[in-house]
C-alpha atoms as a PDB file:
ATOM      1  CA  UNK A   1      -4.610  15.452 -30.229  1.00  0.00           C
ATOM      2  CA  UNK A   2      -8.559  15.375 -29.459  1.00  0.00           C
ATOM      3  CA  UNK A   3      -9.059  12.524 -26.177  1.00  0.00           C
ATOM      4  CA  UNK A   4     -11.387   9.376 -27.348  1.00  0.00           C
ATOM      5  CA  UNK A   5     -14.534   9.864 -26.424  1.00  0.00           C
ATOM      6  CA  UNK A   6     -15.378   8.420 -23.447  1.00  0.00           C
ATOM      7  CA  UNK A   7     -17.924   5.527 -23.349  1.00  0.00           C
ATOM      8  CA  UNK A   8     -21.432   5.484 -21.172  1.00  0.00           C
ATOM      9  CA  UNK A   9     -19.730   4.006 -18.050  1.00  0.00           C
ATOM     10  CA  UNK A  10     -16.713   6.182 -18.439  1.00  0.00           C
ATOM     11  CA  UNK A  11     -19.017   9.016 -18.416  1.00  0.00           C
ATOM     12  CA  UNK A  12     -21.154   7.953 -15.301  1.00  0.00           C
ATOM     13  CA  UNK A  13     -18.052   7.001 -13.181  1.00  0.00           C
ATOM     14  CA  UNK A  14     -16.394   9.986 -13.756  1.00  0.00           C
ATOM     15  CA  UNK A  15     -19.333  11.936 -13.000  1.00  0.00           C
ATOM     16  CA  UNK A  16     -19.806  10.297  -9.321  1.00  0.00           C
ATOM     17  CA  UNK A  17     -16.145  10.999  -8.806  1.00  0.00           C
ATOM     18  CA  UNK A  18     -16.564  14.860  -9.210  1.00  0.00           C
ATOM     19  CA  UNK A  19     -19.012  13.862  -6.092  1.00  0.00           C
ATOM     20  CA  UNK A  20     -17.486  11.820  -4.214  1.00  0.00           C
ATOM     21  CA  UNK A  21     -14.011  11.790  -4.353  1.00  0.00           C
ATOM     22  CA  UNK A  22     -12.561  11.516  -0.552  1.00  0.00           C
ATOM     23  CA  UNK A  23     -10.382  14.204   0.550  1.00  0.00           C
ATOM     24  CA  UNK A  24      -6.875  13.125   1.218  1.00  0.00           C
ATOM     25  CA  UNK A  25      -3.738  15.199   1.354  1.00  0.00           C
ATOM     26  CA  UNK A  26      -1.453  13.328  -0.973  1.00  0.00           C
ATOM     27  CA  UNK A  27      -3.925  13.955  -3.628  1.00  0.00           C
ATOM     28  CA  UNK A  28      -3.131  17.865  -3.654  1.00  0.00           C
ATOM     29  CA  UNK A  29       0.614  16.925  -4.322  1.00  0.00           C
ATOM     30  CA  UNK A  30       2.841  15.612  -7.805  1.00  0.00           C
ATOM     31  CA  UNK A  31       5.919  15.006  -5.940  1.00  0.00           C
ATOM     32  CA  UNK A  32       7.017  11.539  -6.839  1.00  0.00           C
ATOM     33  CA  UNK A  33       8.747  11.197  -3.411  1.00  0.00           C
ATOM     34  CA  UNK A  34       5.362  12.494  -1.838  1.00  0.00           C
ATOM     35  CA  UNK A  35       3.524  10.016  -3.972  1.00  0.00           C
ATOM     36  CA  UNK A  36       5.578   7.116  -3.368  1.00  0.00           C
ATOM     37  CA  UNK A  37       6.032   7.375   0.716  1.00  0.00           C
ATOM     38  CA  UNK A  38       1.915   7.515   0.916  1.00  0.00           C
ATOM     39  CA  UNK A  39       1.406   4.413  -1.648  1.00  0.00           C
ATOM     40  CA  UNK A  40       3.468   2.365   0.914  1.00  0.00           C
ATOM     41  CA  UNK A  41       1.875   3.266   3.891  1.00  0.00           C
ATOM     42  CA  UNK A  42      -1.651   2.678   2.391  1.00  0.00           C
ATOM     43  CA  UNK A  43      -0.295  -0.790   1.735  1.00  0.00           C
ATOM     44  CA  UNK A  44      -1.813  -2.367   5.238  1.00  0.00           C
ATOM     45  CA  UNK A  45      -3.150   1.103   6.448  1.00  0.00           C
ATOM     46  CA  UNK A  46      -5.988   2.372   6.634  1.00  0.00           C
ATOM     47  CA  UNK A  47      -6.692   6.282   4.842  1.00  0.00           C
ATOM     48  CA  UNK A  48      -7.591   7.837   8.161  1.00  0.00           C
ATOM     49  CA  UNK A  49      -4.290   6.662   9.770  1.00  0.00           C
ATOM     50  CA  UNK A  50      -1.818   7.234   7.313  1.00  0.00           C
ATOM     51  CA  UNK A  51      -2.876  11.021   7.211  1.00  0.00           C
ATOM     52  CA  UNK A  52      -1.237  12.631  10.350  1.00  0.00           C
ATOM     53  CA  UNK A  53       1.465   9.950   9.532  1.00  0.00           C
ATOM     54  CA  UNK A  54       1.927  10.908   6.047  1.00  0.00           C
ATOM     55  CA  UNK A  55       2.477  14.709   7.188  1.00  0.00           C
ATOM     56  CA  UNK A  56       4.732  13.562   9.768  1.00  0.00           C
ATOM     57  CA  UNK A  57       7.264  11.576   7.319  1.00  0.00           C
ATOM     58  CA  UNK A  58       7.011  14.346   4.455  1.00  0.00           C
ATOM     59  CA  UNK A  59       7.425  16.894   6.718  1.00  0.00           C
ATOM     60  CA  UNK A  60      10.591  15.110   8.079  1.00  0.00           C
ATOM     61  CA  UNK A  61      12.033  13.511   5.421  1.00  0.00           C
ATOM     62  CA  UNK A  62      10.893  15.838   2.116  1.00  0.00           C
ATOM     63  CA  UNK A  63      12.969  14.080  -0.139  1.00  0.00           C
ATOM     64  CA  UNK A  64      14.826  10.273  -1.107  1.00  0.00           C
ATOM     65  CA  UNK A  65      18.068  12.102  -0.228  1.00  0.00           C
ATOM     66  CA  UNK A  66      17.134  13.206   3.150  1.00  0.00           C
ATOM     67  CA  UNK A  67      15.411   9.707   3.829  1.00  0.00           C
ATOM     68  CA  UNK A  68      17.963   7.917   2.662  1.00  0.00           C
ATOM     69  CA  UNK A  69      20.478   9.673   4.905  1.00  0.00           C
ATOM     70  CA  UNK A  70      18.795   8.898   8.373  1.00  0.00           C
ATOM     71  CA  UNK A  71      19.667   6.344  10.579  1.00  0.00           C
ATOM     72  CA  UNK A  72      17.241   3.010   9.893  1.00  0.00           C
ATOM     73  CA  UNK A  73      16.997   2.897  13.610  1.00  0.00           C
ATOM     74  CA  UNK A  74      14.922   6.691  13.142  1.00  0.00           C
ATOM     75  CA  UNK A  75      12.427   5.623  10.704  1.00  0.00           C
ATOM     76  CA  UNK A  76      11.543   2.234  12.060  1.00  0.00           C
ATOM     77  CA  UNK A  77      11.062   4.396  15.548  1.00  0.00           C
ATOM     78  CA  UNK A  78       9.307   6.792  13.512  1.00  0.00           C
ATOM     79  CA  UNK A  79       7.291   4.057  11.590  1.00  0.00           C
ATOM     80  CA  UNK A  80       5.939   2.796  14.979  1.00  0.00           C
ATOM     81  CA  UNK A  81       2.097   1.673  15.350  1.00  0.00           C
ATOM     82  CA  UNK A  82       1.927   1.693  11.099  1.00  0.00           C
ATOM     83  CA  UNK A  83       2.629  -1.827  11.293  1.00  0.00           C
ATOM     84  CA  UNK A  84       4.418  -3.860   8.937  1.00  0.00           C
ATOM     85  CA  UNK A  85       7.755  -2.689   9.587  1.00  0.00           C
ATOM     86  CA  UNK A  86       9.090  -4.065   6.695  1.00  0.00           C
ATOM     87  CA  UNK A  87       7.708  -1.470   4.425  1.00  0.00           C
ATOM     88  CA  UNK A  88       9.853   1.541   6.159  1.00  0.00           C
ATOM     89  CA  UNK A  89      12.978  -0.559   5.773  1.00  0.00           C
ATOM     90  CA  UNK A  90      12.096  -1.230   1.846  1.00  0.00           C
ATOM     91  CA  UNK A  91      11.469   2.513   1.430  1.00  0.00           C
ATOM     92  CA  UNK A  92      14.704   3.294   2.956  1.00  0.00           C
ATOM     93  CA  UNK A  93      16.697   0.964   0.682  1.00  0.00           C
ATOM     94  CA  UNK A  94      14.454   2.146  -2.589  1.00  0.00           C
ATOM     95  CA  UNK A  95      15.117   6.151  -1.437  1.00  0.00           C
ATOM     96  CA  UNK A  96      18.852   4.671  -1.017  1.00  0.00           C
ATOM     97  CA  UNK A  97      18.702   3.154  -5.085  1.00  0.00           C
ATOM     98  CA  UNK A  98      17.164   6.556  -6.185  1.00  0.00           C
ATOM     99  CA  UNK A  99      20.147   8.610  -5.112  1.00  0.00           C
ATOM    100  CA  UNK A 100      22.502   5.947  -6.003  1.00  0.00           C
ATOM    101  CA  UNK A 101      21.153   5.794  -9.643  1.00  0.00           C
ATOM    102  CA  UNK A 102      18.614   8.492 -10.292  1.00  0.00           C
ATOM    103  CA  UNK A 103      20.242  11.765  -9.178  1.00  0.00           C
ATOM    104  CA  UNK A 104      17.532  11.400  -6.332  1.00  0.00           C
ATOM    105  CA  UNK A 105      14.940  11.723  -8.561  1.00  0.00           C
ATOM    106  CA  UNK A 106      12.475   9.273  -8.681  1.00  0.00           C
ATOM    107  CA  UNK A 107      12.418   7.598 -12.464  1.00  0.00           C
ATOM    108  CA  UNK A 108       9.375   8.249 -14.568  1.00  0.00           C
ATOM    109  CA  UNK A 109       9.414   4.841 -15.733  1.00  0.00           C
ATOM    110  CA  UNK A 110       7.828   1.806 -15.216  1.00  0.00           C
ATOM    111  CA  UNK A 111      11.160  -0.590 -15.214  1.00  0.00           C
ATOM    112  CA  UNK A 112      12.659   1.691 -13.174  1.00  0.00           C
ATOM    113  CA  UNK A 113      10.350   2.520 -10.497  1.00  0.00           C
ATOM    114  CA  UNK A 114       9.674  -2.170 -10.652  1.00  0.00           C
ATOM    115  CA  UNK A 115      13.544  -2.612  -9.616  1.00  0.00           C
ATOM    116  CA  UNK A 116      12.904   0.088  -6.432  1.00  0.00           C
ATOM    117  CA  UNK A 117      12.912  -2.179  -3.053  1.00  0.00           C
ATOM    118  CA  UNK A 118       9.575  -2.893  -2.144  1.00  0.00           C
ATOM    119  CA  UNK A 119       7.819  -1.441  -5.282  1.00  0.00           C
ATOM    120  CA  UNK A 120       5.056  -3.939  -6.538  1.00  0.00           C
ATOM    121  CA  UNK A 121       2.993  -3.763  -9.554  1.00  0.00           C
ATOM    122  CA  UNK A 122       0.433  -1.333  -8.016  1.00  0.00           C
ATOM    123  CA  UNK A 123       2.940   1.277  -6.527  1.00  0.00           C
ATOM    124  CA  UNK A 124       4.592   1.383  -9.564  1.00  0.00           C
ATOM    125  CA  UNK A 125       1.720   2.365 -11.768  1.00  0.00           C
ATOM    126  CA  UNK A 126       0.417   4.641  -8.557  1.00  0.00           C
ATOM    127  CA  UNK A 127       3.486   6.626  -9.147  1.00  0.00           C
ATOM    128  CA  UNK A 128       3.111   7.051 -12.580  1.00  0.00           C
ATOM    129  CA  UNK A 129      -0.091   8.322 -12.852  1.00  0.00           C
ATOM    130  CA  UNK A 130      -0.314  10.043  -9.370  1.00  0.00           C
ATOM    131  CA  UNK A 131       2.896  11.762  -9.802  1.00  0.00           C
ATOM    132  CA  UNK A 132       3.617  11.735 -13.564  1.00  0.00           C
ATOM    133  CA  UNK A 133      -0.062  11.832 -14.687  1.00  0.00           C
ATOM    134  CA  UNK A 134       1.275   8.659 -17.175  1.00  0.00           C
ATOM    135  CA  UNK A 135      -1.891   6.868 -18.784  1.00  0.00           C
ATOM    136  CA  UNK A 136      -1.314   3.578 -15.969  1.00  0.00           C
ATOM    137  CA  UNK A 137      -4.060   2.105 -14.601  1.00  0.00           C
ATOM    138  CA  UNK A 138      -4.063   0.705 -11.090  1.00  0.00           C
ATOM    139  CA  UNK A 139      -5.232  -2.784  -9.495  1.00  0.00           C
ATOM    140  CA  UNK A 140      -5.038  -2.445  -5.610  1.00  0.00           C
ATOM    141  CA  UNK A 141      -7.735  -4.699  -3.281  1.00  0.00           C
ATOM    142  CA  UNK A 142     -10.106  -2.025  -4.119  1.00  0.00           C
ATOM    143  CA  UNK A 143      -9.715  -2.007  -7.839  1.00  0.00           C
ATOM    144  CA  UNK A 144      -9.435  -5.834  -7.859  1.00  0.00           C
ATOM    145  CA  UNK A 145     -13.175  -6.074  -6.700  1.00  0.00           C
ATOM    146  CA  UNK A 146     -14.504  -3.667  -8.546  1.00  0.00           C
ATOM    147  CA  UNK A 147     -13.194  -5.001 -11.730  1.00  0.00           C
ATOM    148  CA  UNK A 148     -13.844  -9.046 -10.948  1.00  0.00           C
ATOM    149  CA  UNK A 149     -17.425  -8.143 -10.399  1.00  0.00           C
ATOM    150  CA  UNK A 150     -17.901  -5.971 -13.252  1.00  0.00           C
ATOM    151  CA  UNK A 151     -16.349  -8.891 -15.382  1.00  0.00           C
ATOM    152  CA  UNK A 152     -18.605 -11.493 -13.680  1.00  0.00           C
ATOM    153  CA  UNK A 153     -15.502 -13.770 -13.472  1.00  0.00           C
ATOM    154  CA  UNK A 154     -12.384 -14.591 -11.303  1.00  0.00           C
ATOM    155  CA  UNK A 155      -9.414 -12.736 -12.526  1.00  0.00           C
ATOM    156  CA  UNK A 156      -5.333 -13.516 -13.309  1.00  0.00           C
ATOM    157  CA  UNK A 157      -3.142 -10.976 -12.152  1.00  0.00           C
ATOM    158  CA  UNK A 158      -2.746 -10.408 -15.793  1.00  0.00           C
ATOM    159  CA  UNK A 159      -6.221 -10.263 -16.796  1.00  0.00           C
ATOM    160  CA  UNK A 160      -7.595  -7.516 -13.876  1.00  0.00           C
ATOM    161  CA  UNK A 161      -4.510  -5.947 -15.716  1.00  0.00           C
ATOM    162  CA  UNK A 162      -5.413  -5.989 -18.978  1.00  0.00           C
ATOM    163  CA  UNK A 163      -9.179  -5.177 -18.021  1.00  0.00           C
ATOM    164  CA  UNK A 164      -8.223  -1.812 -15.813  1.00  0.00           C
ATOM    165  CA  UNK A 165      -5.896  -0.678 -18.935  1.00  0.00           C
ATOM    166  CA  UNK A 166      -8.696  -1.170 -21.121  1.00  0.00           C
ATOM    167  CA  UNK A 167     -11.244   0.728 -18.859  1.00  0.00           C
ATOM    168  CA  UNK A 168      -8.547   3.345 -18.275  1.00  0.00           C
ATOM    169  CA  UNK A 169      -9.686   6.527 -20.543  1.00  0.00           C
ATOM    170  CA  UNK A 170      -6.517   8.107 -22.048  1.00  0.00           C
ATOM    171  CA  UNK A 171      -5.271  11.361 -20.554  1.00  0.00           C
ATOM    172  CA  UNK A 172      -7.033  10.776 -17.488  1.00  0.00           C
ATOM    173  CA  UNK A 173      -5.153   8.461 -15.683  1.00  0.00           C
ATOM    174  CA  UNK A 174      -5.638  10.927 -12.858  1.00  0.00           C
ATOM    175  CA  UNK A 175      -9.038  11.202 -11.810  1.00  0.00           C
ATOM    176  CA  UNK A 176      -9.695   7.997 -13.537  1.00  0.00           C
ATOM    177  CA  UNK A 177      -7.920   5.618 -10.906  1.00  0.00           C
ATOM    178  CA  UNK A 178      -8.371   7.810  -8.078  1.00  0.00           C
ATOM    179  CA  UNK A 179     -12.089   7.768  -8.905  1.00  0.00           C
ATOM    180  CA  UNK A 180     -11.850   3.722  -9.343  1.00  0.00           C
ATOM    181  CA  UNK A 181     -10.251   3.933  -5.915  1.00  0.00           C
ATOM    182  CA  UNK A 182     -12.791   5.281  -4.170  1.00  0.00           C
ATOM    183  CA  UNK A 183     -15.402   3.278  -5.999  1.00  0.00           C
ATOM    184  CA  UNK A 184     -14.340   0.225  -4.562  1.00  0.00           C
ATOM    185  CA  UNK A 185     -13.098   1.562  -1.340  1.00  0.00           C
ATOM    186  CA  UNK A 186     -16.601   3.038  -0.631  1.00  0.00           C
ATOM    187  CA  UNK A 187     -18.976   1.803  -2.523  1.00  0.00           C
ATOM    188  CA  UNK A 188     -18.293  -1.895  -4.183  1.00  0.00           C
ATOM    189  CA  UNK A 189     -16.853  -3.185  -0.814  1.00  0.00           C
ATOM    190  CA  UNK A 190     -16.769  -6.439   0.093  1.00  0.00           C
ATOM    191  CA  UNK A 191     -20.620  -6.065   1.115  1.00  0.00           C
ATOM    192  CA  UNK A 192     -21.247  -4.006  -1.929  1.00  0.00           C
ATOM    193  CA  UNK A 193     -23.874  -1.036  -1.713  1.00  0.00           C
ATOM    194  CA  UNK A 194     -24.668  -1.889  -5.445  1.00  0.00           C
ATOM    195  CA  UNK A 195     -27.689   0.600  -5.872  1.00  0.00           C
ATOM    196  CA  UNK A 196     -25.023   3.800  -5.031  1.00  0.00           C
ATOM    197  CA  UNK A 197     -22.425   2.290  -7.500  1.00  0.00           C
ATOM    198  CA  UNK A 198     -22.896   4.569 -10.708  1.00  0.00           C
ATOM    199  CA  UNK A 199     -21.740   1.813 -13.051  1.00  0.00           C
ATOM    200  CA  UNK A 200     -24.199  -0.829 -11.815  1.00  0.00           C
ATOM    201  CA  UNK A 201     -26.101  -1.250 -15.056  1.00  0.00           C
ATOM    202  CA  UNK A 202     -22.503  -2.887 -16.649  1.00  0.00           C
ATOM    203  CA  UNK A 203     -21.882  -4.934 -13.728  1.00  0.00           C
ATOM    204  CA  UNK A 204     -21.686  -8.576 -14.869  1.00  0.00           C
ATOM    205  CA  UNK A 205     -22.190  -9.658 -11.238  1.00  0.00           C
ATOM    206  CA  UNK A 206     -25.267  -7.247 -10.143  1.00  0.00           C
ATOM    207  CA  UNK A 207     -27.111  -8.085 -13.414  1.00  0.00           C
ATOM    208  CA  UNK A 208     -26.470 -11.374 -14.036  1.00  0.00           C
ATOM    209  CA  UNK A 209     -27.631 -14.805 -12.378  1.00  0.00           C
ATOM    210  CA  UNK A 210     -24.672 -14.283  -9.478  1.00  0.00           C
ATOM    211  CA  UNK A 211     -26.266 -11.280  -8.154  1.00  0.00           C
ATOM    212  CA  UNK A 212     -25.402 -10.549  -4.414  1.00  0.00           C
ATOM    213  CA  UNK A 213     -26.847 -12.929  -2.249  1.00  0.00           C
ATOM    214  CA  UNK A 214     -27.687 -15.276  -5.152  1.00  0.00           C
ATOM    215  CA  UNK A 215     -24.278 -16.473  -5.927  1.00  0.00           C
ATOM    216  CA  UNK A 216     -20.667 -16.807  -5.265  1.00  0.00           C
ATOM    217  CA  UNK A 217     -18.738 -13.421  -5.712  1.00  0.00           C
ATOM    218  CA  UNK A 218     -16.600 -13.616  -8.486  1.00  0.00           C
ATOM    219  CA  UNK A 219     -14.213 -10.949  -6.458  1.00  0.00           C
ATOM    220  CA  UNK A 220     -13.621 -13.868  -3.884  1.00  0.00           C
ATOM    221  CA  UNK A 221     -10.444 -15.113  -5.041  1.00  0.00           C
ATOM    222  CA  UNK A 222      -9.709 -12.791  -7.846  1.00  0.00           C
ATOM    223  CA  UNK A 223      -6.348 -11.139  -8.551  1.00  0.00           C
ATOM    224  CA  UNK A 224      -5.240  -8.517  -6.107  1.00  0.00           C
ATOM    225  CA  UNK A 225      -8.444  -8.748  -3.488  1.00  0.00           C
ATOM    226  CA  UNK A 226      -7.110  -9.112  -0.146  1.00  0.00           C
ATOM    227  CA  UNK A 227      -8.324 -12.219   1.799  1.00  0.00           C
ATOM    228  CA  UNK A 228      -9.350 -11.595   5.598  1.00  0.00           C
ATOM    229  CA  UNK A 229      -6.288 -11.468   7.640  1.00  0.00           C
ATOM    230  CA  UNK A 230      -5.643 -13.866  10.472  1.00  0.00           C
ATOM    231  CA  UNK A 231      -6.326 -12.902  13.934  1.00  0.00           C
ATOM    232  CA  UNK A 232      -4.336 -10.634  15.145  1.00  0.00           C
ATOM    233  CA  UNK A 233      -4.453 -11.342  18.595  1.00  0.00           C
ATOM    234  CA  UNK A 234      -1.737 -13.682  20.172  1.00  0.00           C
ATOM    235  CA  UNK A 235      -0.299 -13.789  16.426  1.00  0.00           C
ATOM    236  CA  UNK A 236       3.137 -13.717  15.761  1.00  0.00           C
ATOM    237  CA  UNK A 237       2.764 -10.528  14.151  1.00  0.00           C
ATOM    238  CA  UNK A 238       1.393  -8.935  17.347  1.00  0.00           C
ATOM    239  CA  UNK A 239       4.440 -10.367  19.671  1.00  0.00           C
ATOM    240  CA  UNK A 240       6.890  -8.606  16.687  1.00  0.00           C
ATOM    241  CA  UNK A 241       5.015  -5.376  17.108  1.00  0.00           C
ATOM    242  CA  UNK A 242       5.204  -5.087  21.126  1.00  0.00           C
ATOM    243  CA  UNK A 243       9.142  -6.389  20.453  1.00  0.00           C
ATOM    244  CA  UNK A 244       9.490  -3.279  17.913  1.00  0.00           C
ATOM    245  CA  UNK A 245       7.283  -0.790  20.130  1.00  0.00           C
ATOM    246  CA  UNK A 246       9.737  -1.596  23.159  1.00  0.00           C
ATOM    247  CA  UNK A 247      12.583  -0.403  21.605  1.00  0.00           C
ATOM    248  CA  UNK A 248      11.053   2.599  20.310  1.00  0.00           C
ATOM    249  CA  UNK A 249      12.664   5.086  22.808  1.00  0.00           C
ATOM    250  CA  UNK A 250      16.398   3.050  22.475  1.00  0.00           C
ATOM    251  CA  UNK A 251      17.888  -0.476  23.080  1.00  0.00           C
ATOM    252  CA  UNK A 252      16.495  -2.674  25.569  1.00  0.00           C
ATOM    253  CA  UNK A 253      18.021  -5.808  27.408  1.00  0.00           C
ATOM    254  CA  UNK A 254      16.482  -8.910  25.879  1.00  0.00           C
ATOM    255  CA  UNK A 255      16.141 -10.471  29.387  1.00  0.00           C
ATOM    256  CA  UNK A 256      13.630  -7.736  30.400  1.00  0.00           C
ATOM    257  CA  UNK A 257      11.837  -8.365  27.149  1.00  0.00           C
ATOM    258  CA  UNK A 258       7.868  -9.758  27.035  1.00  0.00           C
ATOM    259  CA  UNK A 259       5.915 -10.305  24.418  1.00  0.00           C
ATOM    260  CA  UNK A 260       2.243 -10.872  24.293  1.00  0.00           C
ATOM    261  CA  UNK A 261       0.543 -14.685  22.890  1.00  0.00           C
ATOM    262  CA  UNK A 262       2.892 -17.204  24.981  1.00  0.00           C
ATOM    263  CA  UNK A 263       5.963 -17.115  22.331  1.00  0.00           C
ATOM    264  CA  UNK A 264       9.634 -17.155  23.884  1.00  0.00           C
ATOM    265  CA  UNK A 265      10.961 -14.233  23.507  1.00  0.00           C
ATOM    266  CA  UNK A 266      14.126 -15.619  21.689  1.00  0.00           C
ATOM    267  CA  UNK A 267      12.275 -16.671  18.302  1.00  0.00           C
ATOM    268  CA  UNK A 268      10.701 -13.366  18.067  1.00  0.00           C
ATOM    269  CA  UNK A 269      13.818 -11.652  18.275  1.00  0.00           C
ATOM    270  CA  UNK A 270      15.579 -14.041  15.954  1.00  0.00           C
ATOM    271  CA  UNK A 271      12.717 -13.316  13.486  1.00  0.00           C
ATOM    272  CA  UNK A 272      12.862  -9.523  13.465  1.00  0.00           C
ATOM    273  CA  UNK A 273      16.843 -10.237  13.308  1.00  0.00           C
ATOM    274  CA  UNK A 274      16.954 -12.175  10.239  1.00  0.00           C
ATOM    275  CA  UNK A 275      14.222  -9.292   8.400  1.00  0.00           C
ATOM    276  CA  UNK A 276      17.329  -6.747   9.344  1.00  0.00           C
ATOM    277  CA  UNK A 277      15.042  -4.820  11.852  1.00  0.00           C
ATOM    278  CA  UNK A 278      16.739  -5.704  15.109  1.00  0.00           C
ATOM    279  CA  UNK A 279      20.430  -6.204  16.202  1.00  0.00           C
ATOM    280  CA  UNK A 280      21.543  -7.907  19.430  1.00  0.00           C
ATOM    281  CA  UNK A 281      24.759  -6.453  21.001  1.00  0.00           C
ATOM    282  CA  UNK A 282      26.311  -8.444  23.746  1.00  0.00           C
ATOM    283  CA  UNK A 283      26.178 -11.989  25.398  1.00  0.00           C
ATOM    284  CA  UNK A 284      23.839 -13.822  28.329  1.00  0.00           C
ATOM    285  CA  UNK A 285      21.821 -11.319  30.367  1.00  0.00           C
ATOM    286  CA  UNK A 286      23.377  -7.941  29.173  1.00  0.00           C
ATOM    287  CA  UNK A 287      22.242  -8.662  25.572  1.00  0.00           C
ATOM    288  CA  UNK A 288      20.935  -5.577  24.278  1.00  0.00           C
ATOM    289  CA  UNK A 289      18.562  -5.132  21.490  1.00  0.00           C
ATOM    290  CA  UNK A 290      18.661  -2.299  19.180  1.00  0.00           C
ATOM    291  CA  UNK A 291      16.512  -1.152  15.760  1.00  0.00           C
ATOM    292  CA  UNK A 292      17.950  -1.394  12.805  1.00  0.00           C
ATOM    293  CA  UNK A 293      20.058  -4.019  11.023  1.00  0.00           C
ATOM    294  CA  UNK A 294      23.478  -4.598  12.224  1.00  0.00           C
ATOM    295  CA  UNK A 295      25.796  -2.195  11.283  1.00  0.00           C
ATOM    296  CA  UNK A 296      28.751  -5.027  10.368  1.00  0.00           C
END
């Protein structure tokens, strides 16, 4: 069967990708595994640092089975400075589910891939036509603005995805969200360079009355676009992360523990406890910390 033809826009945008697409690694691969590990650590991570890190994991752990087989207390040590520790341990468990009830094959299915630990919406979808080549659009931060502002409107989580599957141009799920990607990720930022962007001319935003600088962006607010993150300095989040880079090289007595921002050490720990990072072994001053959950 003949594709649709593809409309102006779809045309244009497709066009500038040829161009412009970035060069990442994960992009010359279908493995669904291969797929899936990158999509979580590009959840809070920047492109640049996930490469050598994406290697790193792929290289070590080239499949669910052989993920789900190593210790947790190896990939949160391995996970270290990638922040958000909580992904690792949800892409353990999900590699877990896949042996368990996929043969160790990640499912080609949107359901499916939904019930995974950790698997949103997005990552779904970004397996499906990453891996699969399926005809799923994607709405990520990126995506989100782009397709707010071309609207000219605030969107629901259900409308940015009913707007990206209509946009979406069938059998090229591919290029198509990759290229949508990059769009927003270089181009229709959150200070948007709007006279690179090759759609410009159908942007609701840039031609109507709420042009940049003239109005409120309709992106601000809209389904799926981050909002700024709180400082990061003296944050909780920081005083986890120097908890979880001590005991990157083994267990470490609580007493001798210190963490940055004026928290007690004793919260922190209690914190990473109860998200089944850490485990305390022993009472008073010989408590010992250790990653991973507890193995009782």
């Amino acid at each position: 069967m003949a594709r649709p033809r593809l409309t102006d826009d779809q045309r244009a945008l497709l066009a500038w990708g040829r161009l412009h697409l970035r060069d990442l690694p994960w992009r010359d691969t279908r493995d669904p595994w291969h797929v899936l590990v990158a999509e979580v650590m590009l959840q809070q991570t920047q492109a640049d640092r996930v490469v050598p890190r994406w290697t790193e994991f792929c290289g070590r752990w080239p499949t669910p089975a052989s993920f789900a087989a190593a210790p947790v207390a190896d990939v949160l040590a391995a996970w270290q400075g990638m922040g958000y520790p909580r992904r690792a341990l949800n892409l353990h468990r999900a590699a877990a589910q896949v042996v368990e009830r996929h043969g160790g094959q990640l499912p080609a299915d949107l359901d499916a891939l939904l019930a995974l630990p950790g698997v949103g919406p997005y990552t779904a979808r970004a397996v499906l036509a990453f891996a699969f080549e399926a005809d799923a659009a994607v709405v990520d931060t990126n995506v989100g603005r782009v397709l707010a502002r071309r609207a000219g409107e605030r969107l629901t989580p259900s409308g940015a995805q009913r707007a990206a599957d209509e946009w979406l141009p069938n059998g090229r799920a591919w290029v198509w969200n990759q290229t949508v990607l990059d769009l927003g990720a270089t181009v229709c930022r959150p200070v948007p360079d709007c006279e690179r962007c090759p759609v410009a001319e159908g942007c609701a935003w840039r031609g109507g009355s709420a042009h940049p600088g003239n109005g409120e962006d309709p992106a601000a607010g809209s389904a799926g676009v981050s909002r700024r993150q709180s400082k990061f300095d003296g944050s909780l989040r920081q005083a986890r992360g120097a908890v979880m880079a001590a005991l990157a090289d083994g267990p470490v007595r609580v007493a001798t523990l210190q963490v940055p921002g004026g928290y007690d050490v004793a919260p922190v720990v209690a914190s990473l406890e109860s998200d089944g990072l850490v485990h305390t072994t022993g009472r008073g001053r010989s408590q010992t910390l250790q990653l991973g959950p507890s193995p009782v």
